[in-house]
C-alpha atoms as a PDB file:
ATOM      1  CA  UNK A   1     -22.721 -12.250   0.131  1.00  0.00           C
ATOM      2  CA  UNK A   2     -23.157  -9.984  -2.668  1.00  0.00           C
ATOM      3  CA  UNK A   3     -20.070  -8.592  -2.873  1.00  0.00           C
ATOM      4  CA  UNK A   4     -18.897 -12.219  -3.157  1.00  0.00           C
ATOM      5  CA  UNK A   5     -21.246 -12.897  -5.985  1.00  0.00           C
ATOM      6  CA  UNK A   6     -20.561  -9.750  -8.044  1.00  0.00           C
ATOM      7  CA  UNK A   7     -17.110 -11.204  -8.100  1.00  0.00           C
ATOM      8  CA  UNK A   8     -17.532 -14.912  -8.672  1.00  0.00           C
ATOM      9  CA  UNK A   9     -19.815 -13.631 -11.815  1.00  0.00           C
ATOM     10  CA  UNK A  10     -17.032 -11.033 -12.753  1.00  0.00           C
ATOM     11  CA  UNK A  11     -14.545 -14.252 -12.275  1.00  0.00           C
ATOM     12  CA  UNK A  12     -16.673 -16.415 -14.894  1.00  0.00           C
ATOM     13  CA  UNK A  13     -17.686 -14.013 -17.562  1.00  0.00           C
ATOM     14  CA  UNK A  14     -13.286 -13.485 -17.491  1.00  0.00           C
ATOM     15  CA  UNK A  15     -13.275 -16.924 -17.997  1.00  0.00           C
ATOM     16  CA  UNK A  16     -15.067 -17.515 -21.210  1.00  0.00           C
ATOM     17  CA  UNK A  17     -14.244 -14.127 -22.721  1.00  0.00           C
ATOM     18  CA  UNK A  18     -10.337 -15.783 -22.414  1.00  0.00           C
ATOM     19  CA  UNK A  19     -10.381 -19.226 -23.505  1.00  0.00           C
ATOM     20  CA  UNK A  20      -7.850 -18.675 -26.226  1.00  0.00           C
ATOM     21  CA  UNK A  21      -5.090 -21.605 -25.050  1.00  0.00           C
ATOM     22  CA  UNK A  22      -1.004 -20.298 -24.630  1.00  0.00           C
ATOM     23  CA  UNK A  23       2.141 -21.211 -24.075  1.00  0.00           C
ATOM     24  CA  UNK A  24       3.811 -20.655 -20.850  1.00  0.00           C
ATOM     25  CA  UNK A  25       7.245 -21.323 -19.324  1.00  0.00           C
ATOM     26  CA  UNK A  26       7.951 -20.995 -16.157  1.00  0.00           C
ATOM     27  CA  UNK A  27      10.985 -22.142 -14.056  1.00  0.00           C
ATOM     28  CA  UNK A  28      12.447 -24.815 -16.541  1.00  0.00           C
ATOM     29  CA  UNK A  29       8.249 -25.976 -17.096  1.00  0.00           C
ATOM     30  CA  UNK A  30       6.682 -25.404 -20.348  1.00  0.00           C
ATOM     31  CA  UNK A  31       3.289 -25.952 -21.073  1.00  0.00           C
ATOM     32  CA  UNK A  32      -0.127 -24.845 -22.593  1.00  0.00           C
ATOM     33  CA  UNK A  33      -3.206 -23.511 -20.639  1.00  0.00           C
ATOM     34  CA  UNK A  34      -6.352 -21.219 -21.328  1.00  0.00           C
ATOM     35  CA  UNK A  35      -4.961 -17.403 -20.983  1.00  0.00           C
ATOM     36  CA  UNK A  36      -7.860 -16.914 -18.061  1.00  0.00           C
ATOM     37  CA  UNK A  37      -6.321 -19.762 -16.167  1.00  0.00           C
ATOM     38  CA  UNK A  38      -2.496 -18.348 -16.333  1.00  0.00           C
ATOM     39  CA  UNK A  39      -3.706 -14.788 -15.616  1.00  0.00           C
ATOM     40  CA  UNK A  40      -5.543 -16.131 -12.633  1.00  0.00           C
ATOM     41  CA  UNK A  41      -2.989 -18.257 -11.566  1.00  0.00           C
ATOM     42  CA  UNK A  42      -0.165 -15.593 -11.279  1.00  0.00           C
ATOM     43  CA  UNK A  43      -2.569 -13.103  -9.616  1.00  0.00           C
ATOM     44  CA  UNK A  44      -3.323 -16.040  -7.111  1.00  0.00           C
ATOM     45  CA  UNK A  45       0.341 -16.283  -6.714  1.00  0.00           C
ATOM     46  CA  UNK A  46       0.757 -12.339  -6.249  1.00  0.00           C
ATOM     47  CA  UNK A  47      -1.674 -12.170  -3.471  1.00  0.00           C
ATOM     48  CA  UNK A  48      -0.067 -15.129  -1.637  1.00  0.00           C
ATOM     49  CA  UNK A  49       3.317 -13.243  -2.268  1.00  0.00           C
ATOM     50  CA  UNK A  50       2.271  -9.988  -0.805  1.00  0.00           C
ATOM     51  CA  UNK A  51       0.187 -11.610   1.862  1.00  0.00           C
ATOM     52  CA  UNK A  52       3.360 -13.426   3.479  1.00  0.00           C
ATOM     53  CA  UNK A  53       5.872 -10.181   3.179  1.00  0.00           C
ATOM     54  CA  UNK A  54       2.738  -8.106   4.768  1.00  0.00           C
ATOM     55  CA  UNK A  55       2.610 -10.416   7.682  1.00  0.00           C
ATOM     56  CA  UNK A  56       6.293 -10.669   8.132  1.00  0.00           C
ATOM     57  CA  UNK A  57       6.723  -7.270   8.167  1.00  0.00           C
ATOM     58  CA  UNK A  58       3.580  -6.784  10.478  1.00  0.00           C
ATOM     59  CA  UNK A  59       5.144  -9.569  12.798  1.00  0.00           C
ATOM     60  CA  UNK A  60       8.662  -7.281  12.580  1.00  0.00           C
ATOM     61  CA  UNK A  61       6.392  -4.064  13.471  1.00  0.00           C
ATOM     62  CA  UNK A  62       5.006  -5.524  16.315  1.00  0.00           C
ATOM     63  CA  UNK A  63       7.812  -7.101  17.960  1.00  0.00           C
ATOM     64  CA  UNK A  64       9.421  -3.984  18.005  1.00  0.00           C
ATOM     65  CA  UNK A  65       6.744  -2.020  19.537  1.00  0.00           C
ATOM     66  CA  UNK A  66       6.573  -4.830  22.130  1.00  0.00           C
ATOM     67  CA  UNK A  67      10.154  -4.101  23.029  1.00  0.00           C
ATOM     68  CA  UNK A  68       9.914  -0.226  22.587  1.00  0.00           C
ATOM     69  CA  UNK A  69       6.777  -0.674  25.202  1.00  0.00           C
ATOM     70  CA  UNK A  70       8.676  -2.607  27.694  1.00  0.00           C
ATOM     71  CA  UNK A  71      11.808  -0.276  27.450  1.00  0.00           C
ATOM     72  CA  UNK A  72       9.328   2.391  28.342  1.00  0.00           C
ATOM     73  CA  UNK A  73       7.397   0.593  31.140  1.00  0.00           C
ATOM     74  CA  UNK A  74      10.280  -0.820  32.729  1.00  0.00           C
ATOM     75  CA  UNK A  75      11.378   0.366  35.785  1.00  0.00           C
ATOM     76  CA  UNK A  76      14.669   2.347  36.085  1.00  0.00           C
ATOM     77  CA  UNK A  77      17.479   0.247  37.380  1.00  0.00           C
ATOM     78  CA  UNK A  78      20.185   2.081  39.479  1.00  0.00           C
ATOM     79  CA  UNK A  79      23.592   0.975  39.456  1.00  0.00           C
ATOM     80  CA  UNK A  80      25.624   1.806  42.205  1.00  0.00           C
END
């Protein structure tokens, strides 16, 4: 819970130390917002970014170790 504090205060003194307003354009949109609010919006948008390729390539990781692991554990088949 403190941890979680600390931030949220770190969060809001950002906030009002940025309130000068900019221009932004992004993907054919154009538009003004509070600097704060952009920076915070693309770092939201980086962590969703890097939280989907991390659990793609997690997913990939494991489903080869699943295979790998059954390869292994599977008994030998003879052919005759």
């Amino acid at each position: 819970m403190w941890a979680a504090a600390i931030v949220l205060i770190a969060v809001i003194v950002f906030i009002l130390q940025n309130p000068r307003s900019v221009q932004v354009s992004f993907l054919g949109m154009h538009g003004a917002l509070p600097l704060a609010v952009g920076l915070l919006i693309a770092m939201v948008g980086g962590m969703v970014v890097t939280l989907v390729l991390g659990t793609a390539r997690i997913t990939q990781v494991r489903r080869l170790a699943r295979r790998r692991r059954r390869s292994i554990c599977a008994p030998a088949r003879v052919h005759l």
